[in-house]
PDB file of N, CA and C in Angstrom:
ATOM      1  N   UNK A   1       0.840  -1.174   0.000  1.00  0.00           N
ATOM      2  CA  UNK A   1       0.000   0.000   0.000  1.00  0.00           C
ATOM      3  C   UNK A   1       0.899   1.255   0.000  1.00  0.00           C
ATOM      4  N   UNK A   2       0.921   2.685  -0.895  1.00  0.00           N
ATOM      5  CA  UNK A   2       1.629   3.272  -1.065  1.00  0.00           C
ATOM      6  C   UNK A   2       0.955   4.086   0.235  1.00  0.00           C
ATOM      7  N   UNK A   3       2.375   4.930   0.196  1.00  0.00           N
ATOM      8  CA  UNK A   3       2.267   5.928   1.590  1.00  0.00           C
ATOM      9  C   UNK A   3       1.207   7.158   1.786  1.00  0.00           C
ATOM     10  N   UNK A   4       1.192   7.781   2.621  1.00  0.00           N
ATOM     11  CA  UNK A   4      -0.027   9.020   2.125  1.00  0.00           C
ATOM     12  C   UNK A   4       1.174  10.165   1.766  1.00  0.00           C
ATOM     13  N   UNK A   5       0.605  11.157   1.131  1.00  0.00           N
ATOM     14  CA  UNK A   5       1.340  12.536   1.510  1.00  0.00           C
ATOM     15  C   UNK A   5       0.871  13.526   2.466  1.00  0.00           C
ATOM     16  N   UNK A   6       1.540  14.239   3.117  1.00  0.00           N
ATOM     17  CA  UNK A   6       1.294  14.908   3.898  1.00  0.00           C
ATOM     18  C   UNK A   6       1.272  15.991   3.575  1.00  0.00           C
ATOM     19  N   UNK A   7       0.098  16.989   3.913  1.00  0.00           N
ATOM     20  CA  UNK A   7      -0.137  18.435   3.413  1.00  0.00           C
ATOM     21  C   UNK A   7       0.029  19.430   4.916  1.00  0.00           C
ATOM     22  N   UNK A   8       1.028  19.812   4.540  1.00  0.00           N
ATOM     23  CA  UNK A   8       1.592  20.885   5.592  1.00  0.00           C
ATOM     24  C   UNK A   8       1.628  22.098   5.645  1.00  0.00           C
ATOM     25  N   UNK A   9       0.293  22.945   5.857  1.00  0.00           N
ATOM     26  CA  UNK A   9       0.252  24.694   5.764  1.00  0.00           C
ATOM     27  C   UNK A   9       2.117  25.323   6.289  1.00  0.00           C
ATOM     28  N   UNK A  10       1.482  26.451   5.708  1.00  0.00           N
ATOM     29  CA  UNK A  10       3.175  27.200   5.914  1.00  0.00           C
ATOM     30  C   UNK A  10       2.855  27.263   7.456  1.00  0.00           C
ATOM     31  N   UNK A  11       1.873  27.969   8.081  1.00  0.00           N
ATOM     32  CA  UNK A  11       1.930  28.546   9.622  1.00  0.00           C
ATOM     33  C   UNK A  11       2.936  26.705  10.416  1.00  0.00           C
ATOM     34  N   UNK A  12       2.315  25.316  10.049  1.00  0.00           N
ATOM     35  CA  UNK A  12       2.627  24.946  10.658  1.00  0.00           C
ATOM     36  C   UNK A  12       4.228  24.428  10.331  1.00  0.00           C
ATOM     37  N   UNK A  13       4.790  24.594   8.918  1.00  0.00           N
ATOM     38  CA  UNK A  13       6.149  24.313   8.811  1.00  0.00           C
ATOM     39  C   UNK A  13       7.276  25.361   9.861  1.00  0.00           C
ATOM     40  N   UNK A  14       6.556  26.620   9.915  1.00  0.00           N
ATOM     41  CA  UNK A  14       7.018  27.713  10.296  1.00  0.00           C
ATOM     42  C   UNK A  14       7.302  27.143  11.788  1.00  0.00           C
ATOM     43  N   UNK A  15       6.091  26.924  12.265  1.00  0.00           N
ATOM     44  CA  UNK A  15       6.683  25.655  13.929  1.00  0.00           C
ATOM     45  C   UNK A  15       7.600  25.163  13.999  1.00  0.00           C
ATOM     46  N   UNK A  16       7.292  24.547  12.963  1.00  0.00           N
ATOM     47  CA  UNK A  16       8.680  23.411  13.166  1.00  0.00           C
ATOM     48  C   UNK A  16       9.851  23.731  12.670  1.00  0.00           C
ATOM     49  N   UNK A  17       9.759  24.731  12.024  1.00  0.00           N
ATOM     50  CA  UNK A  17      11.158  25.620  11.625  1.00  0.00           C
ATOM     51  C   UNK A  17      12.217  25.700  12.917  1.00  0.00           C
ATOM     52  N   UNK A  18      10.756  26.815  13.611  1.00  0.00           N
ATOM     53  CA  UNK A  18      11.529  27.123  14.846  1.00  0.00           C
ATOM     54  C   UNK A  18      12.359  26.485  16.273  1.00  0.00           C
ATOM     55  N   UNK A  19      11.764  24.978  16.033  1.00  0.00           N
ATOM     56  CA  UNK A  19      11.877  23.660  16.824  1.00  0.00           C
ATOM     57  C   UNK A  19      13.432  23.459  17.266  1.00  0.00           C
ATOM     58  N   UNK A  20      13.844  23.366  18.212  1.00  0.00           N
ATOM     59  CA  UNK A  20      15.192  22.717  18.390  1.00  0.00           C
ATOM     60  C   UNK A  20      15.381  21.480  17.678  1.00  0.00           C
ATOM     61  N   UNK A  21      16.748  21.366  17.331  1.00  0.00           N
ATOM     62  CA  UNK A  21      16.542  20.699  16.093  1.00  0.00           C
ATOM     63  C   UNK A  21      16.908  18.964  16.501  1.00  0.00           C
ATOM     64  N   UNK A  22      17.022  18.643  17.737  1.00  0.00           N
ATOM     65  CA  UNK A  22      16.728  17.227  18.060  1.00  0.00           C
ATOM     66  C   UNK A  22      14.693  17.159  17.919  1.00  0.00           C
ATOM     67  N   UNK A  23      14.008  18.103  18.584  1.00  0.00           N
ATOM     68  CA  UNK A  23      12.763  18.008  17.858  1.00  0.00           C
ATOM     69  C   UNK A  23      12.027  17.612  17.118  1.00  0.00           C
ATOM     70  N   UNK A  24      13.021  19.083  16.361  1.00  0.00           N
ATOM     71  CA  UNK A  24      12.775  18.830  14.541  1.00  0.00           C
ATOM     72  C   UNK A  24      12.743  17.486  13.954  1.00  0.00           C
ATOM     73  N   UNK A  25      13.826  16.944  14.313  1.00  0.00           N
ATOM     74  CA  UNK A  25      14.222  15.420  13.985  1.00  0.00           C
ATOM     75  C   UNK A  25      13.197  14.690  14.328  1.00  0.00           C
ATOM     76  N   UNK A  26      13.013  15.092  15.495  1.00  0.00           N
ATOM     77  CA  UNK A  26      11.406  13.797  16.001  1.00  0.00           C
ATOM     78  C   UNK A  26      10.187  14.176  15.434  1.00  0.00           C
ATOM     79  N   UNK A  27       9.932  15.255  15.088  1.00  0.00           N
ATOM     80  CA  UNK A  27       8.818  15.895  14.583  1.00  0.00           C
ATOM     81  C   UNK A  27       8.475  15.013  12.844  1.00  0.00           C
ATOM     82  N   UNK A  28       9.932  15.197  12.478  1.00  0.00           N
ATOM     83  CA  UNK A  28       9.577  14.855  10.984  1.00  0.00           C
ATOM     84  C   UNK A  28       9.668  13.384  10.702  1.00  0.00           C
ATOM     85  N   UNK A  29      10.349  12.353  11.669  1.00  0.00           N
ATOM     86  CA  UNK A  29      10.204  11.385  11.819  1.00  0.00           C
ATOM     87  C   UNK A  29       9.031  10.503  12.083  1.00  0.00           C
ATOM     88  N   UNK A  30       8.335  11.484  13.051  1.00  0.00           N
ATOM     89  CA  UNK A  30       6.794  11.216  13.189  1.00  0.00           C
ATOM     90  C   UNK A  30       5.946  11.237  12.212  1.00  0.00           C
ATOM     91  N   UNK A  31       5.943  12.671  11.114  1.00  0.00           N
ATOM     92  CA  UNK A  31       5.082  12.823   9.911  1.00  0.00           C
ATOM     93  C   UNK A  31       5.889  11.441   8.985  1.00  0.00           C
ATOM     94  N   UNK A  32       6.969  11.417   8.904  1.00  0.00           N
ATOM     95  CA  UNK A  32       6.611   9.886   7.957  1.00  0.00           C
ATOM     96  C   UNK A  32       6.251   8.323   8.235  1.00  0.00           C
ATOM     97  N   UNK A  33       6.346   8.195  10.177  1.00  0.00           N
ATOM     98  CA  UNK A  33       5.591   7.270  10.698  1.00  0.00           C
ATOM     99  C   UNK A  33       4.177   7.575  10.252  1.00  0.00           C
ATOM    100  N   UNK A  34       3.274   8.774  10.366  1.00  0.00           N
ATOM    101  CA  UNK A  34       2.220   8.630  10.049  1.00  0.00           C
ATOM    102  C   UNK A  34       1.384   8.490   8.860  1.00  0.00           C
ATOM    103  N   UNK A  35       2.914   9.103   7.798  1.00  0.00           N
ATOM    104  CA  UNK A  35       2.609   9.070   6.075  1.00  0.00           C
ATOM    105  C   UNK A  35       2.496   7.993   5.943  1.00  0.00           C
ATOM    106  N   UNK A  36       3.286   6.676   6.263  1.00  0.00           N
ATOM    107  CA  UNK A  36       3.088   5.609   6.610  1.00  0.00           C
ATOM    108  C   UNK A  36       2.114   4.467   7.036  1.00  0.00           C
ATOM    109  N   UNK A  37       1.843   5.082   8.187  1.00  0.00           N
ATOM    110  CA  UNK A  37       0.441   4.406   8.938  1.00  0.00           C
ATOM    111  C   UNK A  37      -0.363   5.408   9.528  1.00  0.00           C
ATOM    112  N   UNK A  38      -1.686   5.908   8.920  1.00  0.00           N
ATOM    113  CA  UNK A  38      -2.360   7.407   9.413  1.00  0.00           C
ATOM    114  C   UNK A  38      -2.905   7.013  10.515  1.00  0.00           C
ATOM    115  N   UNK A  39      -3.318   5.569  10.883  1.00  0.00           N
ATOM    116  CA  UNK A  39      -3.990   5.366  11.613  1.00  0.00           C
ATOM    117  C   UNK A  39      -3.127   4.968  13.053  1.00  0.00           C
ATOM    118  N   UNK A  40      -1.507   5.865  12.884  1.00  0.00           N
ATOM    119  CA  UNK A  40      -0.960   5.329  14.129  1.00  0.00           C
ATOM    120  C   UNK A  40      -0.811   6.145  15.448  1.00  0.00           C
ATOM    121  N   UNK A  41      -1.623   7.360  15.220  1.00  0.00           N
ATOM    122  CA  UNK A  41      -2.222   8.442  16.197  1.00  0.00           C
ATOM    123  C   UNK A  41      -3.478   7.991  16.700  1.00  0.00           C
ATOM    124  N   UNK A  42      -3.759   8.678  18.060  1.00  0.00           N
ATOM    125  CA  UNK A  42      -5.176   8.268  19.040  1.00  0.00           C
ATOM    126  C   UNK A  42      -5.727   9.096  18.455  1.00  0.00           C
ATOM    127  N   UNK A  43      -7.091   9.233  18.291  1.00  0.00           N
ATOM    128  CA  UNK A  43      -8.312   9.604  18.421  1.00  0.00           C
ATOM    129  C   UNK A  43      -8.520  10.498  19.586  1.00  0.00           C
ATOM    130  N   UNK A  44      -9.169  11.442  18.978  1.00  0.00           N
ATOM    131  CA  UNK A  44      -9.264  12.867  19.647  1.00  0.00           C
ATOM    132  C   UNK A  44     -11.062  12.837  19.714  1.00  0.00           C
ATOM    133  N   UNK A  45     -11.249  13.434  20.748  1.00  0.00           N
ATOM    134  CA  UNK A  45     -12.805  13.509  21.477  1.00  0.00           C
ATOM    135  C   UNK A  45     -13.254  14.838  21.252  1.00  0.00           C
ATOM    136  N   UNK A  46     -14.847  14.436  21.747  1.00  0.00           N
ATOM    137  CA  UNK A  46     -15.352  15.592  21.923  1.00  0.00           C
ATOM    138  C   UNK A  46     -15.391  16.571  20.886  1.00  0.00           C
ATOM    139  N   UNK A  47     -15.116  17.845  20.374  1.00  0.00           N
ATOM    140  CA  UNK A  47     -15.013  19.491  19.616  1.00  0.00           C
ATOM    141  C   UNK A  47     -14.607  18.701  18.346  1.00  0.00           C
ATOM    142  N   UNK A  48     -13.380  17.815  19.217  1.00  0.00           N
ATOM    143  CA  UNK A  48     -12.070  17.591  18.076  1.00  0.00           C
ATOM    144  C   UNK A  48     -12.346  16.190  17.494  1.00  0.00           C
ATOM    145  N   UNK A  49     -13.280  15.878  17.321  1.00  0.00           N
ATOM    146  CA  UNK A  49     -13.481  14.016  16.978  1.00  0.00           C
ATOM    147  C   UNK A  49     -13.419  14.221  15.798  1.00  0.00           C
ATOM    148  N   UNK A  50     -13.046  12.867  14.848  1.00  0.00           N
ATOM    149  CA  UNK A  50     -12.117  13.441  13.749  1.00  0.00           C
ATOM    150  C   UNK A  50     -11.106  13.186  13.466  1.00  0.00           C
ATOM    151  N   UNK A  51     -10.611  14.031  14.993  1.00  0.00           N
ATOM    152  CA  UNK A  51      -9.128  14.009  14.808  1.00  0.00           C
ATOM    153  C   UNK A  51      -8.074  13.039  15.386  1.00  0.00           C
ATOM    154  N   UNK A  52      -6.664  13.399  14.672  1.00  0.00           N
ATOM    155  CA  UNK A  52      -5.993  12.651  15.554  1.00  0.00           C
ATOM    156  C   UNK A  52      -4.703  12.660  15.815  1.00  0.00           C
ATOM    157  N   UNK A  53      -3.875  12.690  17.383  1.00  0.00           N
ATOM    158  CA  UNK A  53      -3.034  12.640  17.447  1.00  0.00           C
ATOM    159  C   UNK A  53      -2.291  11.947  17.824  1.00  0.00           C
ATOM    160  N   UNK A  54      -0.740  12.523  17.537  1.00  0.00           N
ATOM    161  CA  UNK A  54       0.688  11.782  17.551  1.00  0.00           C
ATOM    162  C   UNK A  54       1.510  12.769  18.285  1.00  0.00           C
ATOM    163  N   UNK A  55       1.844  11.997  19.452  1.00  0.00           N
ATOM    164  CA  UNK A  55       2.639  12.152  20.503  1.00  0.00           C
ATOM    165  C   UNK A  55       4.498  12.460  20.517  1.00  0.00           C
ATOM    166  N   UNK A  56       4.964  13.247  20.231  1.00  0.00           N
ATOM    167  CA  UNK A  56       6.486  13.014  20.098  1.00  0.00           C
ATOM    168  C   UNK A  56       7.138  14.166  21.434  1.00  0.00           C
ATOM    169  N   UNK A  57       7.265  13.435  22.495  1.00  0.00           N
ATOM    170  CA  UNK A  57       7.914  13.955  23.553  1.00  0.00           C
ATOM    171  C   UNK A  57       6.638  14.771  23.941  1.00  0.00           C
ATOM    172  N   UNK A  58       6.642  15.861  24.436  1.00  0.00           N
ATOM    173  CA  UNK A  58       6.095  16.642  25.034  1.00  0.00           C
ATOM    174  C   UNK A  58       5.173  17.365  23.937  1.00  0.00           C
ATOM    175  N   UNK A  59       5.652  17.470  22.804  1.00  0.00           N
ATOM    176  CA  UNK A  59       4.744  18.216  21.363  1.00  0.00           C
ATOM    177  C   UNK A  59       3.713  16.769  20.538  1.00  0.00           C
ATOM    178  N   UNK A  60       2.871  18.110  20.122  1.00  0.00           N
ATOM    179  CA  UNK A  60       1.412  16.639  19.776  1.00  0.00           C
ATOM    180  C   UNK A  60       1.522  17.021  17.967  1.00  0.00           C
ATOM    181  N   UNK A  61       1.389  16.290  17.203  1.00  0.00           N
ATOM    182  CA  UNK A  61       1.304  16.754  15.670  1.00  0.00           C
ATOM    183  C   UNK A  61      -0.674  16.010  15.715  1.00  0.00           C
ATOM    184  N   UNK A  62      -1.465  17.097  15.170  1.00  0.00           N
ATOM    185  CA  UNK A  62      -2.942  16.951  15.204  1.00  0.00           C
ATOM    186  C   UNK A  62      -3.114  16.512  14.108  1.00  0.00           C
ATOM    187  N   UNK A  63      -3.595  15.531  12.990  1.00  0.00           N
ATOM    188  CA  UNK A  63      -3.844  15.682  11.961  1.00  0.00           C
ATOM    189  C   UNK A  63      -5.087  14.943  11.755  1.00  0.00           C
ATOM    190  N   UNK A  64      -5.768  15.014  10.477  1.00  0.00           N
ATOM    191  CA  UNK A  64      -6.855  14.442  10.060  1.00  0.00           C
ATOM    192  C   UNK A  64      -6.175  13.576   8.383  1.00  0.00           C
ATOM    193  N   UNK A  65      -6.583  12.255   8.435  1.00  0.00           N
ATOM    194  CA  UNK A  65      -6.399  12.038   7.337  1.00  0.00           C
ATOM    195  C   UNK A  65      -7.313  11.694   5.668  1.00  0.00           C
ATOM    196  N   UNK A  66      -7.058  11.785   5.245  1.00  0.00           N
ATOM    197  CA  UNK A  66      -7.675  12.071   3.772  1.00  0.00           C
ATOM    198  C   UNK A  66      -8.033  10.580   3.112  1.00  0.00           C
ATOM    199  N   UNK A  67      -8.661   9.360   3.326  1.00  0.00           N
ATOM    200  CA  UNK A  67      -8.291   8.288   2.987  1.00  0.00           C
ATOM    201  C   UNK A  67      -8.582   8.201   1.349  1.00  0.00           C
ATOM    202  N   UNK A  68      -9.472   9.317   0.708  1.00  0.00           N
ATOM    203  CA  UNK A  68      -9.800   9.339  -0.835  1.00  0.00           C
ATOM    204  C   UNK A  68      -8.422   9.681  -1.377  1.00  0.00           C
ATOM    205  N   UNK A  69      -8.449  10.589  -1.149  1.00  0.00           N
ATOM    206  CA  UNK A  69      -6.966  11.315  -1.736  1.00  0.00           C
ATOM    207  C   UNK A  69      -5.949  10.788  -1.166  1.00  0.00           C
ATOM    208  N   UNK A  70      -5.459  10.243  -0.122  1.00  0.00           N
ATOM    209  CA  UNK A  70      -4.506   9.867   0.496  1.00  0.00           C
ATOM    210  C   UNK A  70      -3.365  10.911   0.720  1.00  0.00           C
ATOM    211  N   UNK A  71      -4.097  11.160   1.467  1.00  0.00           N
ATOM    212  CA  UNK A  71      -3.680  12.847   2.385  1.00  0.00           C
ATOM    213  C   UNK A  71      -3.763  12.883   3.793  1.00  0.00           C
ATOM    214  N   UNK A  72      -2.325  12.872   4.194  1.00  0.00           N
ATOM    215  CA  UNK A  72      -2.669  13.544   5.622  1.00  0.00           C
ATOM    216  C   UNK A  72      -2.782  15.164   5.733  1.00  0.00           C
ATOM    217  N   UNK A  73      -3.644  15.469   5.951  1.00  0.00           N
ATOM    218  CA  UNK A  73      -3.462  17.608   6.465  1.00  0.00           C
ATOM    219  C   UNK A  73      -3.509  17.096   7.762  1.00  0.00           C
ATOM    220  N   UNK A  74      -2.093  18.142   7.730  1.00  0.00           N
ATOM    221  CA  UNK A  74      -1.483  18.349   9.333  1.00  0.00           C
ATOM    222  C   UNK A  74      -2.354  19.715   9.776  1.00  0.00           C
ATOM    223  N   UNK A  75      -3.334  19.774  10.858  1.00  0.00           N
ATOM    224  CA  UNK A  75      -3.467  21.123  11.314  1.00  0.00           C
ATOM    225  C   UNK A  75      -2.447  21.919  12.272  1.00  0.00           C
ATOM    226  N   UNK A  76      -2.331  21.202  13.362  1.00  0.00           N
ATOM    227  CA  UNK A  76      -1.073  21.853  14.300  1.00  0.00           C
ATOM    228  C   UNK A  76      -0.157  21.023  14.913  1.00  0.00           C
ATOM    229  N   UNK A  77       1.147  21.843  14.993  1.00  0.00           N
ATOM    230  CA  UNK A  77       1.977  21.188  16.162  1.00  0.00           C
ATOM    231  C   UNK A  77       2.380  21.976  16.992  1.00  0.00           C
ATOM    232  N   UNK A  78       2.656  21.435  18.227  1.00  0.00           N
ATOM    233  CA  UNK A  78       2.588  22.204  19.356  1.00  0.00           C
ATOM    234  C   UNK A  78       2.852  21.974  20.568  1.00  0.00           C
ATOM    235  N   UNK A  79       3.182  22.447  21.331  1.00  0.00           N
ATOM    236  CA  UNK A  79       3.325  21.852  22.902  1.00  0.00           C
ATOM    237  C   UNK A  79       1.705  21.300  23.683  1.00  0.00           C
ATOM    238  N   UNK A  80       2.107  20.232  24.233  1.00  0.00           N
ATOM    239  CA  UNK A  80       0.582  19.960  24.617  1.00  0.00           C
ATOM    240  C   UNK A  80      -0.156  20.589  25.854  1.00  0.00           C
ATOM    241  N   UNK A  81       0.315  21.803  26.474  1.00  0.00           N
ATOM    242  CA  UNK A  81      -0.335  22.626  26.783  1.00  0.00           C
ATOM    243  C   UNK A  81      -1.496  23.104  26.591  1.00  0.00           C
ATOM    244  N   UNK A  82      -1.221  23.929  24.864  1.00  0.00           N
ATOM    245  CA  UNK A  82      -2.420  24.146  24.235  1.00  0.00           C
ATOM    246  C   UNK A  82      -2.519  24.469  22.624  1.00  0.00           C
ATOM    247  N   UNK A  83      -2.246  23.206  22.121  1.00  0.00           N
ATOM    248  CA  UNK A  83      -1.900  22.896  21.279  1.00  0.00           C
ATOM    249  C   UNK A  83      -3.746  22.497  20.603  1.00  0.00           C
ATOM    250  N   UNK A  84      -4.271  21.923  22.006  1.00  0.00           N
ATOM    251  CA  UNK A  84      -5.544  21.659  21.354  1.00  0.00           C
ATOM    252  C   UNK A  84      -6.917  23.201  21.617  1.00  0.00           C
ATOM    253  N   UNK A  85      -6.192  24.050  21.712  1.00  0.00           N
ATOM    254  CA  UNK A  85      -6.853  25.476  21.779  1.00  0.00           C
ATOM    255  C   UNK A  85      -6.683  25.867  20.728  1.00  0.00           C
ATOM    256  N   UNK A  86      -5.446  25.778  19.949  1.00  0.00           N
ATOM    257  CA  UNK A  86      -4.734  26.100  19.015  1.00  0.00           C
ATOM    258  C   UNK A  86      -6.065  25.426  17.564  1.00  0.00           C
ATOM    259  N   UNK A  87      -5.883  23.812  18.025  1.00  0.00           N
ATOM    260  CA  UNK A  87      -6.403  23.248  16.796  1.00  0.00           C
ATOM    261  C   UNK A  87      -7.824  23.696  16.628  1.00  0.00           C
ATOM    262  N   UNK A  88      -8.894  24.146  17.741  1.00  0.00           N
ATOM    263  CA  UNK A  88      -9.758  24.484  18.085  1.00  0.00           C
ATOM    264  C   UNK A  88     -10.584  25.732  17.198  1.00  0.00           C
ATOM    265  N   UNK A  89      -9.726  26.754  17.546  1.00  0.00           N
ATOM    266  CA  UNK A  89      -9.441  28.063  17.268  1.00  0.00           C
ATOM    267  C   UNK A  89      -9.490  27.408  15.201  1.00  0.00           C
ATOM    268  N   UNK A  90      -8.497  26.801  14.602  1.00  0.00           N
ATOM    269  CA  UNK A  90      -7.928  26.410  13.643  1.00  0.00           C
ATOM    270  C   UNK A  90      -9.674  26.029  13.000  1.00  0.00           C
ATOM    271  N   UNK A  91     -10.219  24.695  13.547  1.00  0.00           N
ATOM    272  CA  UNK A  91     -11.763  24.872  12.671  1.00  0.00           C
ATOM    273  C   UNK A  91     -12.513  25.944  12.572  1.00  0.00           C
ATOM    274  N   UNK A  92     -12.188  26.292  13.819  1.00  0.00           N
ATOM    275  CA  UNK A  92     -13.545  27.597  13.897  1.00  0.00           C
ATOM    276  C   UNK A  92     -13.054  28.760  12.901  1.00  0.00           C
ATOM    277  N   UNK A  93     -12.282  28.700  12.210  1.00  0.00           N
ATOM    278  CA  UNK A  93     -11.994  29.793  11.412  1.00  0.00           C
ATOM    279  C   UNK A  93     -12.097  29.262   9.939  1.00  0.00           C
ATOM    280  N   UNK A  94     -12.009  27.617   9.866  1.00  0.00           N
ATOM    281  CA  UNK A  94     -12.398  27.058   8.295  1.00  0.00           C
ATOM    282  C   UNK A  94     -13.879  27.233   8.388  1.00  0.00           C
ATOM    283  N   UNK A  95     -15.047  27.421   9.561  1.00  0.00           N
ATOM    284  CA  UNK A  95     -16.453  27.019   9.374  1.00  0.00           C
ATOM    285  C   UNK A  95     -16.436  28.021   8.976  1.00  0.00           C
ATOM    286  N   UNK A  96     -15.846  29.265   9.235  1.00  0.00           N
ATOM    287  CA  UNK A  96     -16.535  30.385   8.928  1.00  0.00           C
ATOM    288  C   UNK A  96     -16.897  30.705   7.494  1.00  0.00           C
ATOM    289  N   UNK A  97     -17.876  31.357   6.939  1.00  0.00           N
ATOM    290  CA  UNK A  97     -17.788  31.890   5.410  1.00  0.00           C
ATOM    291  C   UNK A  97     -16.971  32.611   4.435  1.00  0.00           C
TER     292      UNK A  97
END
């Protein structure tokens, strides 16, 4: 089964730009574990069901995957603080018109 691609807005490359770069390393290691296997993130509740994340140290990568197109869109990465305020904030601005 071929891999997915991953669709990565600039705001969130720009994150990971800024990432210390052992991070970085885990960050992007993660997006091709998940290009890989989309289904290897938990399931997100509640607001955010849907969604799903992947855990790398202390930062969460949120994504939803595309199984027609075979697409992951990454919405955020982030410290898990509030990372899911972040992703939150992130729909409520696609519902809008």
């Amino acid at each position: 089964m071929p891999a997915y691609t991953p669709d990565i807005p600039a705001h969130v490359a720009a994150t990971v730009r800024r990432l210390p770069p052992d991070l970085k390393r885990g960050i992007k290691q993660a997006l091709r574990a998940i290009s890989a296997d989309p289904d290897a993130g938990e399931p997100l509740r509640r607001d955010l069901e849907g969604l799903l994340r992947y855990s790398v140290r202390r930062f969460r990568i949120v994504y939803r995957p595309d199984r027609t197109r075979r697409v992951i869109q990454v919405l955020a990465v982030g410290h898990r603080r509030d990372i899911y305020e972040q992703v939150a904030d992130v729909l409520k601005r696609q519902q809008k018109p």
